[in-house]
Protein backbone atom coordinates (compact mmCIF):
# COMPACT_ATOMS: atom_id res chain seq x y z
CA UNK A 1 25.17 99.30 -47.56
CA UNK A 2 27.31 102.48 -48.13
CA UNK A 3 30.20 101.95 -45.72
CA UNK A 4 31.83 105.42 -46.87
CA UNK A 5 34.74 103.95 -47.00
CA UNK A 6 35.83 106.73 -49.83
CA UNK A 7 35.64 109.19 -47.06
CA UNK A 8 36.87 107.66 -44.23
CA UNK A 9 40.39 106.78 -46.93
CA UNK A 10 39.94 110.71 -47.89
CA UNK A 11 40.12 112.31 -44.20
CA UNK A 12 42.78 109.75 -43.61
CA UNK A 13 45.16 111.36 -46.64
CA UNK A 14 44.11 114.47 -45.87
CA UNK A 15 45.27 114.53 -42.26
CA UNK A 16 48.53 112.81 -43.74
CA UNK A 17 47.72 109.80 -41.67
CA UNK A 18 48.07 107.28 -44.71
CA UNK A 19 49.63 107.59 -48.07
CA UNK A 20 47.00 108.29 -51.44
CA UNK A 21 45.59 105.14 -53.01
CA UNK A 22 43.99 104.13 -55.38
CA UNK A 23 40.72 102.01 -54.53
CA UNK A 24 39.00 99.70 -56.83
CA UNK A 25 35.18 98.32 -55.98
CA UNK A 26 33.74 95.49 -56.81
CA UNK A 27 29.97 94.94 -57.08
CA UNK A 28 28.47 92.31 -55.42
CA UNK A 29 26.29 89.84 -57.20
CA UNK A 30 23.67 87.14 -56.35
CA UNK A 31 26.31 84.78 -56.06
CA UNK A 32 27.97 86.30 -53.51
CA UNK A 33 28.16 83.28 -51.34
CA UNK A 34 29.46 80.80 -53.74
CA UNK A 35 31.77 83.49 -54.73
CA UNK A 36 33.47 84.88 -51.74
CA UNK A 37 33.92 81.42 -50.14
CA UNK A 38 36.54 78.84 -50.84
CA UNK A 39 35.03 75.38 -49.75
CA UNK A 40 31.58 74.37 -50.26
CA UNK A 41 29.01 73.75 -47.79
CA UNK A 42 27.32 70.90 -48.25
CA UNK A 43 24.11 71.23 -46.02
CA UNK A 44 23.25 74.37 -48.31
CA UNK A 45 25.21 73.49 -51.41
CA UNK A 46 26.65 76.59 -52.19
CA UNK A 47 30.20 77.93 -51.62
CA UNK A 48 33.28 76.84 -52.88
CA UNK A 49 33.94 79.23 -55.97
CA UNK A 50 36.53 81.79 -54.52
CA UNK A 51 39.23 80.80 -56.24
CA UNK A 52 37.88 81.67 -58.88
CA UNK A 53 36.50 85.35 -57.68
CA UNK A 54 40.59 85.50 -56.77
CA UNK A 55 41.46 84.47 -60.78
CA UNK A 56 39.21 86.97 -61.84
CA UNK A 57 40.39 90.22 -59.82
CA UNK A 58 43.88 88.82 -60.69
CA UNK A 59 43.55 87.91 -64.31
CA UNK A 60 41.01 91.07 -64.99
CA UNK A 61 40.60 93.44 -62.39
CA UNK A 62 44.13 94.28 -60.78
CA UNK A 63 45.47 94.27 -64.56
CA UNK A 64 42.75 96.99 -65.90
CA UNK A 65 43.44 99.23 -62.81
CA UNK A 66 47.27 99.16 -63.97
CA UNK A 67 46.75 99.65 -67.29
CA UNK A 68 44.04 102.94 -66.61
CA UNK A 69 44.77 104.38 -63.35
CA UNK A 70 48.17 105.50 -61.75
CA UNK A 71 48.55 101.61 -59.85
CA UNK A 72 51.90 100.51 -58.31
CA UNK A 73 51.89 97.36 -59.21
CA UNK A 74 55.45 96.36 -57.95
CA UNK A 75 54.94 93.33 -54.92
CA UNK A 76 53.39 94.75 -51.74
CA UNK A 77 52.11 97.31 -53.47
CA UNK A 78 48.20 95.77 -53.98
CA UNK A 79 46.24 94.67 -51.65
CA UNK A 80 42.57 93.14 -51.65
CA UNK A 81 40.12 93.90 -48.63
CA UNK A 82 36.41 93.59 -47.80
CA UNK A 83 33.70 93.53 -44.80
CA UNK A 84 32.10 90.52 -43.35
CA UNK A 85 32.24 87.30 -46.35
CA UNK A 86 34.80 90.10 -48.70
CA UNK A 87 36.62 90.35 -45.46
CA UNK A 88 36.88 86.55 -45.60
CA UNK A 89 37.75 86.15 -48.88
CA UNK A 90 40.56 88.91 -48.98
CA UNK A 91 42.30 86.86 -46.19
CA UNK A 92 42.37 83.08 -47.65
């Protein structure tokens, strides 16, 4: 789904209702289920990896956005969202 979120950010700015920023996506995979979920559920057996989808945008993500775009990276200054099981997992 194309949520158009890039536009919705860019009227936003333009209007001066919010400050510029700087987003980041990340694709989706297969896995999405395991990976946007932090326990497991056993009566499908799958879930239970998002800790390590957090490591990863941590360890690899947040730190190439620093190092190539114009990122804030001073405390409060990142933040991590999503829609429906990315919603979830930017919230644990």
């Amino acid at each position: 789904d194309n949520l158009e979120v890039d536009l919705t950010v860019n009227k936003l700015i333009f209007n001066e209702l919010m400050e510029e920023v700087i987003m980041v996506g990340v694709a989706s995979t297969l896995n999405r289920t395991d990976e946007y979920t932090y326990s497991k559920d056993v009566n499908f057996n799958e879930g239970g990896k998002g800790d390590l989808y957090l490591n990863f945008l941590e360890d690899d993500i947040i730190p190439f956005a620093v190092n190539n775009f114009r990122v804030d990276s001073t405390l409060g200054s990142i933040g991590i969202l999503g829609v429906s099981l990315g919603g979830l997992i930017s919230c644990y």
